[in-house]
N, C-alpha and C. Protein backbone atom coordinates (compact mmCIF):
# COMPACT_ATOMS: atom_id res chain seq x y z
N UNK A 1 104.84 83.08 74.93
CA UNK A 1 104.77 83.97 76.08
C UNK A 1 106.09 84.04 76.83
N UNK A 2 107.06 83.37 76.85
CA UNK A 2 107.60 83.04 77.53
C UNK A 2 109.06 83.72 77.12
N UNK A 3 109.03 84.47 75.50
CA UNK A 3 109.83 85.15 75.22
C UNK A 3 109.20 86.81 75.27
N UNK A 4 107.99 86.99 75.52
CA UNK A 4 107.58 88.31 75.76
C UNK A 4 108.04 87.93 77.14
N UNK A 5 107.85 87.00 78.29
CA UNK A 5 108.46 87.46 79.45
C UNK A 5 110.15 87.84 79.78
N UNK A 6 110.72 86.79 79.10
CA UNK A 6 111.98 87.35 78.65
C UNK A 6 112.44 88.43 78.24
N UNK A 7 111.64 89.32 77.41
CA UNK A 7 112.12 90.49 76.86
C UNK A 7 111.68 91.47 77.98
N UNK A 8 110.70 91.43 78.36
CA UNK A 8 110.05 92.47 79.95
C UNK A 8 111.63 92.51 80.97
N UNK A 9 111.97 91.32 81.24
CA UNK A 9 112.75 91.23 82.30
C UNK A 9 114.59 91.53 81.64
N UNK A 10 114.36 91.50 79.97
CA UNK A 10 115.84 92.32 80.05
C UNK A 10 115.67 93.71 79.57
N UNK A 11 114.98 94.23 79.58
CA UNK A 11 114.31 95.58 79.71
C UNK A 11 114.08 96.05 81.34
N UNK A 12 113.69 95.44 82.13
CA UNK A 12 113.70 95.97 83.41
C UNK A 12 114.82 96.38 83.85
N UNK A 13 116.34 96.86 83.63
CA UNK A 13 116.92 97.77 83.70
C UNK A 13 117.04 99.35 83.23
N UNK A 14 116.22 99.44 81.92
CA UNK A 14 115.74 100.31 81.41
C UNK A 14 115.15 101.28 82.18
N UNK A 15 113.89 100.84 82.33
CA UNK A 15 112.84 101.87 83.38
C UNK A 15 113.02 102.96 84.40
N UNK A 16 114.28 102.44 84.74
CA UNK A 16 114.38 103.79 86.02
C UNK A 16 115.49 104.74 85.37
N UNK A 17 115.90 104.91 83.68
CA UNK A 17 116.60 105.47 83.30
C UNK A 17 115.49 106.86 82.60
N UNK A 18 116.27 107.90 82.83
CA UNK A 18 115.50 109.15 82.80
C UNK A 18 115.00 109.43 81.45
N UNK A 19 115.51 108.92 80.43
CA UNK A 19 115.38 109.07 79.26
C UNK A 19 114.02 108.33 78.43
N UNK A 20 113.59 106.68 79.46
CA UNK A 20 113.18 105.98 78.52
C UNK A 20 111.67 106.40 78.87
N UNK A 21 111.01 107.08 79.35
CA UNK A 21 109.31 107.71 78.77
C UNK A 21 109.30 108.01 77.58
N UNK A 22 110.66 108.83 77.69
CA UNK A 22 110.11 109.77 76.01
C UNK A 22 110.61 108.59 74.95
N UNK A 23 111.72 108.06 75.36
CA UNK A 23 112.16 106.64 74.02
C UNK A 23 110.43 106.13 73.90
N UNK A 24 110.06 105.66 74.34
CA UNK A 24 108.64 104.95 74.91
C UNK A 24 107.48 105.67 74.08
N UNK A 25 107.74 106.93 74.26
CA UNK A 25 106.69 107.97 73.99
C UNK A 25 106.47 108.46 72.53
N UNK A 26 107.99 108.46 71.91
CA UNK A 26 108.27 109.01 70.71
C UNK A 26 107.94 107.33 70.11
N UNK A 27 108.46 106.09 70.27
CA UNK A 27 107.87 104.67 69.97
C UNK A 27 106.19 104.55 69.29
N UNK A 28 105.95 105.09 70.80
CA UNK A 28 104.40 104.89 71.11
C UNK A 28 103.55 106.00 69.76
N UNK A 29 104.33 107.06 69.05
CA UNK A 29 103.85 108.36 68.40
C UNK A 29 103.94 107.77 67.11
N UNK A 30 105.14 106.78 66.33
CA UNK A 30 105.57 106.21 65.67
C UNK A 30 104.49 104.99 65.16
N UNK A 31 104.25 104.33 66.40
CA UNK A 31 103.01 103.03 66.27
C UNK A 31 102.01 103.64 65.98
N UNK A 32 101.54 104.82 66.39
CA UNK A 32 100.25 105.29 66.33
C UNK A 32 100.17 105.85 64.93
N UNK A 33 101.14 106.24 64.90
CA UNK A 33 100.77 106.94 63.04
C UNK A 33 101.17 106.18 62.06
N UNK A 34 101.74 104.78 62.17
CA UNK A 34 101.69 103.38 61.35
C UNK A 34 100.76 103.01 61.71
N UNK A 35 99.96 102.84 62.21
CA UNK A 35 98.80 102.08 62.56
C UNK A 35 97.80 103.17 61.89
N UNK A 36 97.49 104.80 61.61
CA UNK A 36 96.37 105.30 61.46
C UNK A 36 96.88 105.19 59.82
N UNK A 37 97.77 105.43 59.45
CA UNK A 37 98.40 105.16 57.72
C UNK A 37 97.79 103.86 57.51
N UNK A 38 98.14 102.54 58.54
CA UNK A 38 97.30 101.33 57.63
C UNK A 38 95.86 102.16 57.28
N UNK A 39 95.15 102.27 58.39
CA UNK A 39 93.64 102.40 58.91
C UNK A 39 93.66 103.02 57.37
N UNK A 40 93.88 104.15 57.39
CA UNK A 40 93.45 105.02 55.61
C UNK A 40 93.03 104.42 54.71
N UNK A 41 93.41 103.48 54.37
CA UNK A 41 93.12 102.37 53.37
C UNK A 41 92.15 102.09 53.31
N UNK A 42 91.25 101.77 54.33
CA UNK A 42 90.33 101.57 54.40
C UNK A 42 88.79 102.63 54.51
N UNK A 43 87.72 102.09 54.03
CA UNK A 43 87.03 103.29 53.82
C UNK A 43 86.61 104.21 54.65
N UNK A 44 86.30 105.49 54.66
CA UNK A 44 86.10 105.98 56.03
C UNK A 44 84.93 105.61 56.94
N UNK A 45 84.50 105.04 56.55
CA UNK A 45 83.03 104.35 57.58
C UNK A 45 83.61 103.34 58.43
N UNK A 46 84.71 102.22 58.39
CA UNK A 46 85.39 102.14 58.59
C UNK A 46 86.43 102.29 59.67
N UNK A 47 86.77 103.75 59.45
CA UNK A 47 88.19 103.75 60.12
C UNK A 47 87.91 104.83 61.01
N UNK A 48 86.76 105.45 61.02
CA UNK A 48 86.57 106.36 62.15
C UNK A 48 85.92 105.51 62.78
N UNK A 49 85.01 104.69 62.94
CA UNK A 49 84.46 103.90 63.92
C UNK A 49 85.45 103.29 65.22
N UNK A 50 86.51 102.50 64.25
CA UNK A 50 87.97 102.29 64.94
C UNK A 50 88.69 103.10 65.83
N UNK A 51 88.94 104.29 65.50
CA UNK A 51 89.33 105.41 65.99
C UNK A 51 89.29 105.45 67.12
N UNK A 52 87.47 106.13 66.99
CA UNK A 52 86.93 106.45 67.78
C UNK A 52 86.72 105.41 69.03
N UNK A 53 86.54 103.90 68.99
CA UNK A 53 86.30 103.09 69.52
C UNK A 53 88.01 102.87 70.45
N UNK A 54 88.91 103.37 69.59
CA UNK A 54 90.30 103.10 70.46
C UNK A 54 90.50 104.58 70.96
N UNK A 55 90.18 105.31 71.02
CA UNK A 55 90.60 106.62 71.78
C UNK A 55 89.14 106.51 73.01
N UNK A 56 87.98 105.45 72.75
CA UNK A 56 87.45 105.72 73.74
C UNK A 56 87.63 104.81 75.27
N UNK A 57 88.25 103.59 74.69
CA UNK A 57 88.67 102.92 75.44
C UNK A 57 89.82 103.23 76.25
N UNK A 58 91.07 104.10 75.13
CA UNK A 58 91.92 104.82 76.47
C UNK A 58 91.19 105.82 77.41
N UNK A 59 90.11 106.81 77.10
CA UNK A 59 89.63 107.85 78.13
C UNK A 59 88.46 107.00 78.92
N UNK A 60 88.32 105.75 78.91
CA UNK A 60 87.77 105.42 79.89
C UNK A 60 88.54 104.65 80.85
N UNK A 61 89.74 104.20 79.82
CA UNK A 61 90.97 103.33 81.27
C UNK A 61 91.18 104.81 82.34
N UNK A 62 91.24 106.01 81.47
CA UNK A 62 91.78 107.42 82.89
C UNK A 62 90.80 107.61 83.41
N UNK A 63 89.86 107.25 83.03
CA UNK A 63 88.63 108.18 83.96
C UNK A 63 88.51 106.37 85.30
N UNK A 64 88.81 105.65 84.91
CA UNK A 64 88.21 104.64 85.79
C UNK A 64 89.96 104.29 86.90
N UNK A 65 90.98 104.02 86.35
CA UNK A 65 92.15 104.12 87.20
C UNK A 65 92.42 105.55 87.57
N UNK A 66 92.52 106.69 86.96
CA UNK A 66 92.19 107.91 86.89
C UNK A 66 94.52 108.40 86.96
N UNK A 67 94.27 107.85 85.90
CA UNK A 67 95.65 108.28 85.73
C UNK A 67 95.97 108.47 84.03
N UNK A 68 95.18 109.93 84.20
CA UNK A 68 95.23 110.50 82.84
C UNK A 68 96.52 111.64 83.02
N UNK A 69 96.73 112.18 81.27
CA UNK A 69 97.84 113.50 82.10
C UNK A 69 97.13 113.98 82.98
N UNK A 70 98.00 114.91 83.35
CA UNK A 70 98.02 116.17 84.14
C UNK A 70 96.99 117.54 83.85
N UNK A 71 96.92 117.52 82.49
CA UNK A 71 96.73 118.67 81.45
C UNK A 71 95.32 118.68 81.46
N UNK A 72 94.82 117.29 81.79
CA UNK A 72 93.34 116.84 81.30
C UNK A 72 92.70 116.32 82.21
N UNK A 73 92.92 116.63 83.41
CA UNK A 73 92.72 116.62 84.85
C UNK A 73 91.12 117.08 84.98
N UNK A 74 91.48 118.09 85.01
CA UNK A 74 90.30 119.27 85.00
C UNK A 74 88.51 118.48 84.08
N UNK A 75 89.25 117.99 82.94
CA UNK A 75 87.79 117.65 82.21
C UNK A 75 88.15 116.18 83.10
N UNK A 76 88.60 115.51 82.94
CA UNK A 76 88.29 113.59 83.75
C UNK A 76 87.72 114.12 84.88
N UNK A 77 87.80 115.28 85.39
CA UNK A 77 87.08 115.36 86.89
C UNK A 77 85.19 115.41 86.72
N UNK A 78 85.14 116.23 85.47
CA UNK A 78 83.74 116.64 85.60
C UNK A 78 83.29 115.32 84.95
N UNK A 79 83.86 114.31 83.95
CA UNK A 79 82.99 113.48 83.28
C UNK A 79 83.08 112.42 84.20
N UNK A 80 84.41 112.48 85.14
CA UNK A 80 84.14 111.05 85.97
C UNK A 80 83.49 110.73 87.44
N UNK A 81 82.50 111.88 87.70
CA UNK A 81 81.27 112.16 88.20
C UNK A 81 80.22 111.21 88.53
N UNK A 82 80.39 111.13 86.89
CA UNK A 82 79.19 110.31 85.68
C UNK A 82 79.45 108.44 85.48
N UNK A 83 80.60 108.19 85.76
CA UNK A 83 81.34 107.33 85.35
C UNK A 83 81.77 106.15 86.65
N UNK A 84 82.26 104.94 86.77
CA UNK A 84 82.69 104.22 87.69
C UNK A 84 83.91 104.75 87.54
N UNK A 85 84.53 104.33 88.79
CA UNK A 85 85.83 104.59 88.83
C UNK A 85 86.37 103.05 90.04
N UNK A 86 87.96 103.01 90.11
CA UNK A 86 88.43 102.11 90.71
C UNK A 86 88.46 102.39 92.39
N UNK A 87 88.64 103.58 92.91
CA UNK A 87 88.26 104.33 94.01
C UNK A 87 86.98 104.55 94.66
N UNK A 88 86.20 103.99 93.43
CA UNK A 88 84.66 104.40 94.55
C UNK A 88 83.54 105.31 94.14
């Protein structure tokens, strides 16, 4: 742990540079489609369960902190109605 804290804190110069969301973002696009290439391998009963189980856990971190995009505003409003949220 103590070298993941190390690496956080020589990276914390990074962050307020305008560039690094999208470094971050294009990273983050990279992991995700090495990670769904492993998943393939495996049978599809499988790997949609996974999927589905990790794309539902991110739309419930936005609907409950409620810091989803921008774009997708509109639907987190009507489903998080329905839903707890951190606000109340």
């Amino acid at each position: 742990m103590q070298y993941v804290e190390k690496l956080f804190q020589s990276l914390q110069p990074l962050y307020s540079q305008s560039w690094f969301p999208y470094a971050a973002g294009v990273l983050g696009v990279l992991f995700a489609y090495s990670v769904f290439k492993s998943l393939r391998s495996l049978p599809k009963l499988v790997m949609y369960p996974i999927i589905a189980a990790a794309a539902a856990i991110v739309f419930m971190n936005w609907i409950y902190y409620r810091n989803e995009p921008t774009f997708l505003t509109p639907t987190v409003d009507v489903i998080a109605q329905f839903l707890p949220s951190q606000h109340g």
